[in-house]
Protein backbone atom coordinates (compact mmCIF):
# COMPACT_ATOMS: atom_id res chain seq x y z
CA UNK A 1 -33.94 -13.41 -33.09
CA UNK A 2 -32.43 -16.30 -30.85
CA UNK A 3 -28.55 -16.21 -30.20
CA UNK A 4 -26.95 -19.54 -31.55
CA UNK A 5 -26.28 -21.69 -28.89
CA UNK A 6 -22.44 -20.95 -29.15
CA UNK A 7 -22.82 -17.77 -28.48
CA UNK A 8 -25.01 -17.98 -25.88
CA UNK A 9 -22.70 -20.43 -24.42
CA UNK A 10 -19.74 -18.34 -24.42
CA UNK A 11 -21.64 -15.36 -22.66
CA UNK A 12 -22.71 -17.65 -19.96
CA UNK A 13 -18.70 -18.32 -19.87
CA UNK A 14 -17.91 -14.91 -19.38
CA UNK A 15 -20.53 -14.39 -17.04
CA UNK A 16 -19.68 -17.04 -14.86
CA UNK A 17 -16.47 -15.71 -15.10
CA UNK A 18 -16.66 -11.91 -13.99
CA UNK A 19 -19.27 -13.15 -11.42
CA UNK A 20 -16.52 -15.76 -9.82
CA UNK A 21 -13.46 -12.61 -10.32
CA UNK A 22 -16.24 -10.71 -8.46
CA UNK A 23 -16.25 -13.01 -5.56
CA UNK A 24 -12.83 -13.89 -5.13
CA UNK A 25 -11.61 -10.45 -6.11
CA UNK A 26 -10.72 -7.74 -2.88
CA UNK A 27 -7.30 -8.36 -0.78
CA UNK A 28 -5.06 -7.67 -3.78
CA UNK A 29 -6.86 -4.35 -5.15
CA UNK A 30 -7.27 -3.58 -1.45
CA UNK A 31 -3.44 -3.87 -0.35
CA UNK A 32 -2.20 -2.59 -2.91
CA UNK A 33 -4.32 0.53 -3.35
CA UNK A 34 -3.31 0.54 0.57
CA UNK A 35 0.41 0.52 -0.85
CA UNK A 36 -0.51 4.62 -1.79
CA UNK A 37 -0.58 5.52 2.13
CA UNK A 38 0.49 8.73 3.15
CA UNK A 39 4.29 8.35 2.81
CA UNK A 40 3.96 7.08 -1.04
CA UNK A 41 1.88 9.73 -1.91
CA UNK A 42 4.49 12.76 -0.11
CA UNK A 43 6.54 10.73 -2.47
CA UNK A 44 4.82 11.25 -5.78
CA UNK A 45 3.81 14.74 -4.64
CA UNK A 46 7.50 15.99 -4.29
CA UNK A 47 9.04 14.10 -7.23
CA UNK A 48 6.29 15.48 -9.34
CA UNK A 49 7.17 19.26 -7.43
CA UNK A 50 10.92 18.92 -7.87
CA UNK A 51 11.32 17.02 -11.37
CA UNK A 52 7.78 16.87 -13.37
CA UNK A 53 6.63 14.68 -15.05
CA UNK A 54 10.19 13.23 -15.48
CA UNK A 55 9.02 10.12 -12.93
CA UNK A 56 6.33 9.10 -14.81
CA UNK A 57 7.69 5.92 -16.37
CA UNK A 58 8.85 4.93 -13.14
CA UNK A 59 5.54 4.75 -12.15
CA UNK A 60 4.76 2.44 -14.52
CA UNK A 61 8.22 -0.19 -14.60
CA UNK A 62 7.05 -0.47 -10.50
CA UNK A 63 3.57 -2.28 -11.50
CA UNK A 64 6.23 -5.48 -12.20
CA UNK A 65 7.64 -6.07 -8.74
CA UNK A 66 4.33 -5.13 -6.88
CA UNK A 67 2.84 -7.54 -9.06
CA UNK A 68 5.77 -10.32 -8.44
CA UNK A 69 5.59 -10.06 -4.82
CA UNK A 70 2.58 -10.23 -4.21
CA UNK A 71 1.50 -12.75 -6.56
CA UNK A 72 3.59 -15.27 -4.64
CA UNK A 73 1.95 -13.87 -1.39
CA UNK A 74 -1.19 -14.53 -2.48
CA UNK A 75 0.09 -18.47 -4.15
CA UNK A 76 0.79 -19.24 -0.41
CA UNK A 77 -2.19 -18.22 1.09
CA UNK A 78 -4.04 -19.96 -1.78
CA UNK A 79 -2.45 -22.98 -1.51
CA UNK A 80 -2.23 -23.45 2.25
CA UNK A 81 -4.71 -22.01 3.48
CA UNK A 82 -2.25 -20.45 6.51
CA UNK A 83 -0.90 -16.85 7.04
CA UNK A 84 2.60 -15.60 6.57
CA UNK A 85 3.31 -15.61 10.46
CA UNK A 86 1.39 -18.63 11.03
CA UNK A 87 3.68 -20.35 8.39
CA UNK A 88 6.64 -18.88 9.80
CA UNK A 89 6.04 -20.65 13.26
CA UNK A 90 4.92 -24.24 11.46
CA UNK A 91 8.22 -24.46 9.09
CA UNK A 92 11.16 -22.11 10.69
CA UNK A 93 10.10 -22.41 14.58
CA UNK A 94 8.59 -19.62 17.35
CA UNK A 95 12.37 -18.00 17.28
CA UNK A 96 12.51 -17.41 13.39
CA UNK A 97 8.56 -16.32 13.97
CA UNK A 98 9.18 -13.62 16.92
CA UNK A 99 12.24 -11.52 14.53
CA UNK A 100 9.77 -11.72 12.30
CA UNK A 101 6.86 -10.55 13.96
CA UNK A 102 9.04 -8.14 16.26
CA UNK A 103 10.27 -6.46 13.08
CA UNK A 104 7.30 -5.82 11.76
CA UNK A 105 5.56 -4.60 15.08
CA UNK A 106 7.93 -1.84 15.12
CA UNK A 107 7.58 -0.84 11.57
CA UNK A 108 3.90 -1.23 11.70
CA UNK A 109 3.25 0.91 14.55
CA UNK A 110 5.66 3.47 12.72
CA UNK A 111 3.31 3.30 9.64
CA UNK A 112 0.54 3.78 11.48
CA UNK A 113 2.30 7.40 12.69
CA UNK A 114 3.02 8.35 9.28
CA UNK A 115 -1.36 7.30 7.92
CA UNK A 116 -2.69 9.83 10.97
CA UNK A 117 0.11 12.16 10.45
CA UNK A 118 -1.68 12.38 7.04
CA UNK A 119 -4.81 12.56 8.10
CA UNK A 120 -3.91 15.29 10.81
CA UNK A 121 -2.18 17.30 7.22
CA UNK A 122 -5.36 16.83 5.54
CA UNK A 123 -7.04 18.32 8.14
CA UNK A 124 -5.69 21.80 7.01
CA UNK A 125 -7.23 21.71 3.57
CA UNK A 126 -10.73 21.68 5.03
CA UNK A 127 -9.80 23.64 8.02
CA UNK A 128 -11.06 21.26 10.42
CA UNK A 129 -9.05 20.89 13.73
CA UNK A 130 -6.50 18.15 13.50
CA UNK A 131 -7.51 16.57 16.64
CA UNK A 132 -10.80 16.03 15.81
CA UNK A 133 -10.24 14.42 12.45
CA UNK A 134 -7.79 11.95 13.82
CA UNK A 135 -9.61 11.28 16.69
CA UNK A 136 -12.90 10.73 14.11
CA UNK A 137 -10.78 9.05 11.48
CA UNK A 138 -9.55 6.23 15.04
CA UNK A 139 -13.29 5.93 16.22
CA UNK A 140 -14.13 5.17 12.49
CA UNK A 141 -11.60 2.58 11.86
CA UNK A 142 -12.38 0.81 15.62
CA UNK A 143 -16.16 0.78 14.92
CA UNK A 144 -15.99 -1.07 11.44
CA UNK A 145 -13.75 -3.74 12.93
CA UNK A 146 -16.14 -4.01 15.88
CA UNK A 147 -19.50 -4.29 13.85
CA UNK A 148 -18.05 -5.95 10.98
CA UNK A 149 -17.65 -9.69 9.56
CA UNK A 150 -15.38 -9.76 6.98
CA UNK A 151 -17.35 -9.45 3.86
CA UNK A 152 -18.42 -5.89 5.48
CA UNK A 153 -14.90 -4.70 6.67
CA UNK A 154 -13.87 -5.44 2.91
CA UNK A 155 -16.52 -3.43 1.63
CA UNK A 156 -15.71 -0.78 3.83
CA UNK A 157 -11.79 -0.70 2.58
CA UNK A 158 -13.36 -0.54 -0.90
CA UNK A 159 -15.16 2.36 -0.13
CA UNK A 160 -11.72 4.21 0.81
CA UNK A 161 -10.33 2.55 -2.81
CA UNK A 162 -13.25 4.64 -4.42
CA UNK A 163 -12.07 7.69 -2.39
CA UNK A 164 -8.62 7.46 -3.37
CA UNK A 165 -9.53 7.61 -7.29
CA UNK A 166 -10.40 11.60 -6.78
CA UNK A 167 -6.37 11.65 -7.34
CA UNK A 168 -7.20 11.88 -10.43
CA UNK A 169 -9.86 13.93 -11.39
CA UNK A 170 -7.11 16.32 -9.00
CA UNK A 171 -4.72 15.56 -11.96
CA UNK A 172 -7.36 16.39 -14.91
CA UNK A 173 -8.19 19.36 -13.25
CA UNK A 174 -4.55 20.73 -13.54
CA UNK A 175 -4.79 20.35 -17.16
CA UNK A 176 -1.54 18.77 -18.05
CA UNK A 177 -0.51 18.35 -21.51
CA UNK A 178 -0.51 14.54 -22.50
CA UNK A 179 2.61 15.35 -25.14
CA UNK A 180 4.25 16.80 -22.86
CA UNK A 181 3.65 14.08 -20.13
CA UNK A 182 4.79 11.53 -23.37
CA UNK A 183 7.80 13.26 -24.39
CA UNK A 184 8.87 13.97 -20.85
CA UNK A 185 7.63 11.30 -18.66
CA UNK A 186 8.11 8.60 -20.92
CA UNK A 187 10.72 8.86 -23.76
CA UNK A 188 12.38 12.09 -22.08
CA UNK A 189 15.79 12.61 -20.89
CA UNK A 190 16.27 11.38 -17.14
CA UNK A 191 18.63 12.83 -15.33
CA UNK A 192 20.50 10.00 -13.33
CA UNK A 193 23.47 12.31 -12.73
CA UNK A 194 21.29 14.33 -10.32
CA UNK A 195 21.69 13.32 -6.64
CA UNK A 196 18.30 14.24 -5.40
CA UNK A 197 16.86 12.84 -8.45
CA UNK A 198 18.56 9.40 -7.79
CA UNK A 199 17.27 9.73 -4.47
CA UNK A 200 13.60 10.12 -5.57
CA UNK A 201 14.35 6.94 -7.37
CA UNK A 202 15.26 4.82 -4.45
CA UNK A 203 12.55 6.48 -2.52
CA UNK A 204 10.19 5.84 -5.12
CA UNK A 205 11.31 1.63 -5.45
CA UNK A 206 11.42 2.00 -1.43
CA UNK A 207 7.44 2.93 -1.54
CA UNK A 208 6.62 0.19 -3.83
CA UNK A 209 6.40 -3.01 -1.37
CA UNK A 210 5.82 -2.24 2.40
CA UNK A 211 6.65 -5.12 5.03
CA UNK A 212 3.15 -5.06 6.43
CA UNK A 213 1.50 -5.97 2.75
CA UNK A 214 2.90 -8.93 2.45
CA UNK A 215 1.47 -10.18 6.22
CA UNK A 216 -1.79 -8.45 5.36
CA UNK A 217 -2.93 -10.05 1.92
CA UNK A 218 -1.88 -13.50 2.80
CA UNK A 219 -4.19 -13.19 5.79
CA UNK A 220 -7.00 -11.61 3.83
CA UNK A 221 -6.98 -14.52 1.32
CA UNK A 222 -6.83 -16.90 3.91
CA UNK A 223 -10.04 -15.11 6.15
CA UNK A 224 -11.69 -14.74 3.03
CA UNK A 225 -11.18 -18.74 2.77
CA UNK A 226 -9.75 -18.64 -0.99
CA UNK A 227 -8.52 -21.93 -2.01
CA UNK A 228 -5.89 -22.79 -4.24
CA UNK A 229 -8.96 -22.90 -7.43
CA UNK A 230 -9.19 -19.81 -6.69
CA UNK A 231 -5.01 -18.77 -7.63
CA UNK A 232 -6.43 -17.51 -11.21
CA UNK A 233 -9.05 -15.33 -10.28
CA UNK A 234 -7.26 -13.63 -7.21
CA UNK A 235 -3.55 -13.21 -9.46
CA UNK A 236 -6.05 -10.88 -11.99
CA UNK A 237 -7.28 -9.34 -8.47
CA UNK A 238 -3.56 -8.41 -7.46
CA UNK A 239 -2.71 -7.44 -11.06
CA UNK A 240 -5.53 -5.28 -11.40
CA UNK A 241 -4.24 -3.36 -7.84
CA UNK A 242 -1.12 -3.08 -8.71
CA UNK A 243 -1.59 -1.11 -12.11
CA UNK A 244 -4.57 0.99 -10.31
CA UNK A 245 -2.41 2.04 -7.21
CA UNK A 246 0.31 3.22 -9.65
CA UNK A 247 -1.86 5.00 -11.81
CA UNK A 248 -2.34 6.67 -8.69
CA UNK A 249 0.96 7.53 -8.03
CA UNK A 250 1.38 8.78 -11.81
CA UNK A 251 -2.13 11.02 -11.20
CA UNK A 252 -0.30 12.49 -7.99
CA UNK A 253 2.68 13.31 -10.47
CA UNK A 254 0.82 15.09 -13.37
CA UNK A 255 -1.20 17.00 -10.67
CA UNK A 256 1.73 18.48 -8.76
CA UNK A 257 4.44 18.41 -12.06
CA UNK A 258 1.66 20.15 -14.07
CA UNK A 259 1.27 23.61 -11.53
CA UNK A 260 4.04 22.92 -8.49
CA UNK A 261 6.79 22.56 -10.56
CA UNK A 262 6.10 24.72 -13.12
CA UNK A 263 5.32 27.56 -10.82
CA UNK A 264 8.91 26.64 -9.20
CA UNK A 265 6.60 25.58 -5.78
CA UNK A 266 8.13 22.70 -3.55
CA UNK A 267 6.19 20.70 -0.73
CA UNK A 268 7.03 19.25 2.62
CA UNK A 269 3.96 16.43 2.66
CA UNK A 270 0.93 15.73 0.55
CA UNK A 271 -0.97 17.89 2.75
CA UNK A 272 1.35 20.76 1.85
CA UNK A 273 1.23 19.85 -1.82
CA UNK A 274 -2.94 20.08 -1.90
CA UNK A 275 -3.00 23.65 -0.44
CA UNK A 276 -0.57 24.90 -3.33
CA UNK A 277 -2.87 23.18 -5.65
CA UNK A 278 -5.68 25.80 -4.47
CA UNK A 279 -4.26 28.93 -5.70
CA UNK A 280 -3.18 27.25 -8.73
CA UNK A 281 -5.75 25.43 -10.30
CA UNK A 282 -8.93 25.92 -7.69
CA UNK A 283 -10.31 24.83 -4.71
CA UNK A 284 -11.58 21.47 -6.47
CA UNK A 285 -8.79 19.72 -6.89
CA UNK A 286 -7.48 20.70 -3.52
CA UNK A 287 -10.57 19.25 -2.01
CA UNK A 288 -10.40 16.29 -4.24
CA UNK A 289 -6.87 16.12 -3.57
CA UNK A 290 -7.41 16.20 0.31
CA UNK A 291 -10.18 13.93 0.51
CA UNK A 292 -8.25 11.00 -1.26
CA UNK A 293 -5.51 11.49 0.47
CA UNK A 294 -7.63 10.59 3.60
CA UNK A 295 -8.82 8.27 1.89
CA UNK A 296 -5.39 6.77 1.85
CA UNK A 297 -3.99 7.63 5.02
CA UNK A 298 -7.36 6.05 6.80
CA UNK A 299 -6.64 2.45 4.17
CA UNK A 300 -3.31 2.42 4.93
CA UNK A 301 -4.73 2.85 8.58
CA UNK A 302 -6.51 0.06 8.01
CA UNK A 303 -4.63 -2.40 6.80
CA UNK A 304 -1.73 -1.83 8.98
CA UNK A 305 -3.58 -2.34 11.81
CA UNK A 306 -5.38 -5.64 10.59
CA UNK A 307 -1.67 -7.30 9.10
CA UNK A 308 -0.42 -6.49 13.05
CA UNK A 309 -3.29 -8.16 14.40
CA UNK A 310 -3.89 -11.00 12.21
CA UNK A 311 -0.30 -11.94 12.08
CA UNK A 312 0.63 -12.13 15.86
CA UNK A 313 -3.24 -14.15 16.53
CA UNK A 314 -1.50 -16.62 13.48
CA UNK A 315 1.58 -17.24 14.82
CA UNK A 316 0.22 -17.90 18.72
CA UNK A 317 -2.57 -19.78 17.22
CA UNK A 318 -5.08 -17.04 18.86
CA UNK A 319 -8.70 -16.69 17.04
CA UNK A 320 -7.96 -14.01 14.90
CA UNK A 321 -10.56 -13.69 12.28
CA UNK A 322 -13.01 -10.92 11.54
CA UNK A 323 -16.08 -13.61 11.10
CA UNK A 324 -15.45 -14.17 14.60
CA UNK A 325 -17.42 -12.04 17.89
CA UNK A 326 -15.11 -10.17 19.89
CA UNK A 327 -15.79 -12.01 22.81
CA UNK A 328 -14.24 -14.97 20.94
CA UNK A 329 -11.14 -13.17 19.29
CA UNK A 330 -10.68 -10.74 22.56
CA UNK A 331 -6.73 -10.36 21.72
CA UNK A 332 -7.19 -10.15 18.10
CA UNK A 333 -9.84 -6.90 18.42
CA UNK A 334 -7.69 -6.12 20.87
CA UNK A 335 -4.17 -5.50 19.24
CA UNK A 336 -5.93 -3.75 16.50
CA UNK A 337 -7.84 -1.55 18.65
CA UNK A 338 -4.22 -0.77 20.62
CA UNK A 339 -2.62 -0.71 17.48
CA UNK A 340 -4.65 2.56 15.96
CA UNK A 341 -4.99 3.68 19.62
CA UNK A 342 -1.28 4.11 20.32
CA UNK A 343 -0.92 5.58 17.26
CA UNK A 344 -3.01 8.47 16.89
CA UNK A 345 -2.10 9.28 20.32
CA UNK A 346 1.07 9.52 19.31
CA UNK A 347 0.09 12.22 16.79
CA UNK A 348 -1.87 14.22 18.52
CA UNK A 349 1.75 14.92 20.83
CA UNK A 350 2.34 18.91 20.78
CA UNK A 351 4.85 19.87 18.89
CA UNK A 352 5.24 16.50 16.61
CA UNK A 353 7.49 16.90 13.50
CA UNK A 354 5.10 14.75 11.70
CA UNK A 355 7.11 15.27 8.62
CA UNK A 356 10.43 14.17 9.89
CA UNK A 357 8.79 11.23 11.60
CA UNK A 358 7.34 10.24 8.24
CA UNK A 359 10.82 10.34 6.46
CA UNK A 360 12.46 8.52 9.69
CA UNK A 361 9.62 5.58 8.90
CA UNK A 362 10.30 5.29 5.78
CA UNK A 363 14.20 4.94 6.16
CA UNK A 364 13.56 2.19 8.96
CA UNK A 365 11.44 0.08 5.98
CA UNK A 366 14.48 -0.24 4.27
CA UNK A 367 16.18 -2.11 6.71
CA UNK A 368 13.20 -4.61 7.32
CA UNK A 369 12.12 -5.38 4.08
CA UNK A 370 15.05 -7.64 3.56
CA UNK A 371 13.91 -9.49 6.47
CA UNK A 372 10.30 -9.78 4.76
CA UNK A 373 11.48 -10.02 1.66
CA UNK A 374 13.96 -13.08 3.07
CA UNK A 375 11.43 -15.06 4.68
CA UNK A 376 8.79 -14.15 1.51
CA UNK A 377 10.99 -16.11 -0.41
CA UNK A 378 12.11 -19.44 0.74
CA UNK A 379 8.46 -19.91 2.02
CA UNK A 380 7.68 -19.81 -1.54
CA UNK A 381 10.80 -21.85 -2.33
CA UNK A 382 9.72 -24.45 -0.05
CA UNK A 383 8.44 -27.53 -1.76
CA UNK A 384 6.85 -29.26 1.95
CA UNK A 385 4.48 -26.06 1.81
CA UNK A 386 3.64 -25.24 -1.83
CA UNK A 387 4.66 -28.52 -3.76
CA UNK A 388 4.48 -27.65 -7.38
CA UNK A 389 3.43 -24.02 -7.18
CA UNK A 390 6.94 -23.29 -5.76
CA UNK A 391 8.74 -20.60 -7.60
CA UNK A 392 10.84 -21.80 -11.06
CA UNK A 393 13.88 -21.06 -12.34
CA UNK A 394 12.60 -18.20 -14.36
CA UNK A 395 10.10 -16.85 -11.62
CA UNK A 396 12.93 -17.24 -9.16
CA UNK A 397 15.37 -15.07 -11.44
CA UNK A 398 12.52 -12.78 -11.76
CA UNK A 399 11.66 -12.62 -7.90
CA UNK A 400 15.11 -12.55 -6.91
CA UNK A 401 16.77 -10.30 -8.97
CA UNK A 402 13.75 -7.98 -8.09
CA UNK A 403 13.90 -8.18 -4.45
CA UNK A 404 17.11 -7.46 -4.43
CA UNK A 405 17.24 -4.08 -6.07
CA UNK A 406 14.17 -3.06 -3.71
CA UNK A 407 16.12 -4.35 -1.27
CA UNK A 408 19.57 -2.20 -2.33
CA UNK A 409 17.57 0.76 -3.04
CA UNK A 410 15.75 0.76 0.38
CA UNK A 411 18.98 0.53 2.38
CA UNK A 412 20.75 2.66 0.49
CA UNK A 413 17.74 5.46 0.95
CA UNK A 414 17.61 4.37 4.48
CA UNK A 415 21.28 5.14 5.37
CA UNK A 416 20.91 8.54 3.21
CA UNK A 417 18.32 9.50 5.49
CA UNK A 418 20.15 8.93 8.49
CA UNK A 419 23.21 10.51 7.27
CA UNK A 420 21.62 13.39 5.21
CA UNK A 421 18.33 14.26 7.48
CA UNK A 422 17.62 16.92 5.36
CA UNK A 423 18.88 15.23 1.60
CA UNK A 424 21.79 17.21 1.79
């Protein structure tokens, strides 16, 4: 029997639809399951360890202001057409540009220490030698860049989205109880009056936006040449990341509040945190726990290197796209290539405290995002470059007010760090 024609009709809607959300979707899901790097996931992994599943509903109040941020990100590149450095430059002049971009060279390189720090971890959960996986996990990364346009490099940091997701078969294989996770994740007590637990707060908030996201999906819209008809379908594209990469974050939780912390077991790194999961609840969701974090550390990787690169070939008007050869974009490849280079060089040093240098990296966010965060928001305040998709009243409330507790939090954590290496 024939469909009526209004039905028909309204499936060929849809279907045009999800096959247009197909197209357009990939830089939000991608930055913001990069957004559960290394660092973020230490970060789950201990406040699951110390405090169960108390940090739960954290977890979920963060898919707001990942969402706001990056939503306006996203609006500019949209609507413009230009990058975040490259807009920088046009509007604020090549001195505003450079504390930018010298900012966010520093803290990028950093990040890039803390993704092969967590791949060298990994390493120990498949006894492989560190070396070689980080010196695999750099040749990997360089290659794709090299052989790929951009359609293919996306596909690629897909792939590593996919590989992330065995966080949470890790977490179902712990077997936590959902009540449990309900009465004490969600409605429980929280214990603000606790120090360290505060602390895991901030750190958790701190995690939420890194500098280099906001650089790197602006860029990725505008390579991907999304125009501003395509604002709808690539908002649902950041909104679908941002509640993915924290159900993440909550899967890292369960796993480690359902057998670390009930077996009184605390953790150092992820790394740390996958090996206790072995004698607890099997070599399966150590492995699975392991492998996504990989996964992770080699997105993060990824898209750290890519925000450096496209950013500084924006703001000095380089070529700097990946649909272009490398003979053409020879300093674009090239920062990238010295980017991850420098980096897991700097791992592979004898005697590294990888873990402190993580926790140092983290502090030093929290005094550049209000730089980011500054020049994030009068861009998208600025009527010359976004007209009438500048912020309102209520989005700028919303945006503001936002930013600025990230922004509080992060300092605060930051100068904690340095005062209190150790949390003390």
């Amino acid at each position: 029997m024939d469909l009526p024609v209004t039905t028909r009709t309204r499936a060929a809607s849809i279907w045009r639809f999800v096959l247009r959300l197909l197209a357009v979707a990939g830089p939000g899901t991608v930055v913001a399951f990069a957004d559960t790097e290394a660092g973020s996931i230490t970060t789950a992994a201990t406040s699951g360890a110390q405090f169960g599943f108390k940090l739960v509903l954290l977890q979920l109040l963060l898919i707001i202001p990942l969402f706001v941020v990056q939503e306006m990100t996203v609006r500019l590149g949209t609507v413009t057409g230009k990058g975040h450095a490259r807009l920088i430059r046009e509007h604020y002049g090549l001195s505003w540009a450079w504390v930018s971009l010298g900012t966010m060279l520093i803290t990028n390189i950093a990040a890039l220490v803390t993704e092969f720090a967590g791949i060298a971890g990994a390493a120990m959960i498949f006894h492989v030698n560190p070396t070689l996986l980080v010196i695999s996990a750099a040749a990997i990364l360089i290659t794709v860049i090299l052989t790929a346009s951009y359609k293919r490099a996306e596909y690629f940091a897909l792939g590593l989205c996919l590989l992330e997701l065995l966080f949470i078969p890790a977490a179902i294989a712990a077997h936590p109880n959902m009540g449990t996770i309900f009465k004490e994740g969600i409605i429980g007590h929280q214990p603000l009056g606790n120090y360290t637990y505060l602390l895991l707060i901030a750190s958790n908030i701190g995690a939420v936006i890194m500098p280099w996201m906001i650089f790197y999906q602006q860029s990725a819209t505008v390579d991907k040449g999304l125009k501003e008809r395509d604002l709808p379908y690539a908002r649902i594209d950041t909104a679908f990341g941002a509640v993915m990469t924290q159900l993440i974050m909550i899967a890292v939780v369960v796993a480690c509040a359902a057998t670390l912390y009930v077996h009184h077991q605390q953790v150092s790194d992820a790394a740390h945190a996958a090996l206790g999961l072995v004698p607890l609840v099997g070599r399966f969701a150590g492995v699975a726990f392991g492998a996504a974090l990989i996964g992770a550390s080699m997105l993060g990787a990824f898209v750290v290197a890519l925000a450096t690169a496209w950013a500084f070939g924006e703001a000095f008007e380089w070529q700097c796209s990946l649909n272009e050869s490398c003979m053409r974009a020879k300093r674009f490849y090239g920062l990238y290539i010295a980017s991850v280079v420098i980096a897991a060089g700097i791992v592979l040093i004898p005697g590294l405290p990888l873990v402190q240098v993580t926790v140092n990296v983290e502090a030093f966010n929290g005094f550049v995002l209000p730089i980011v965060l500054g020049f994030l928001l009068v861009l998208v305040n600025d009527k010359r470059i976004l007209g009438s998709r500048v912020n309102g009243p209520v989005g700028n409330i919303i945006a503001f007010t936002l930013s600025g507790v990230i922004v509080v939090l992060g300092l605060w954590m930051a100068f904690v760090t340095i005062i209190h290496p150790a949390g003390s």
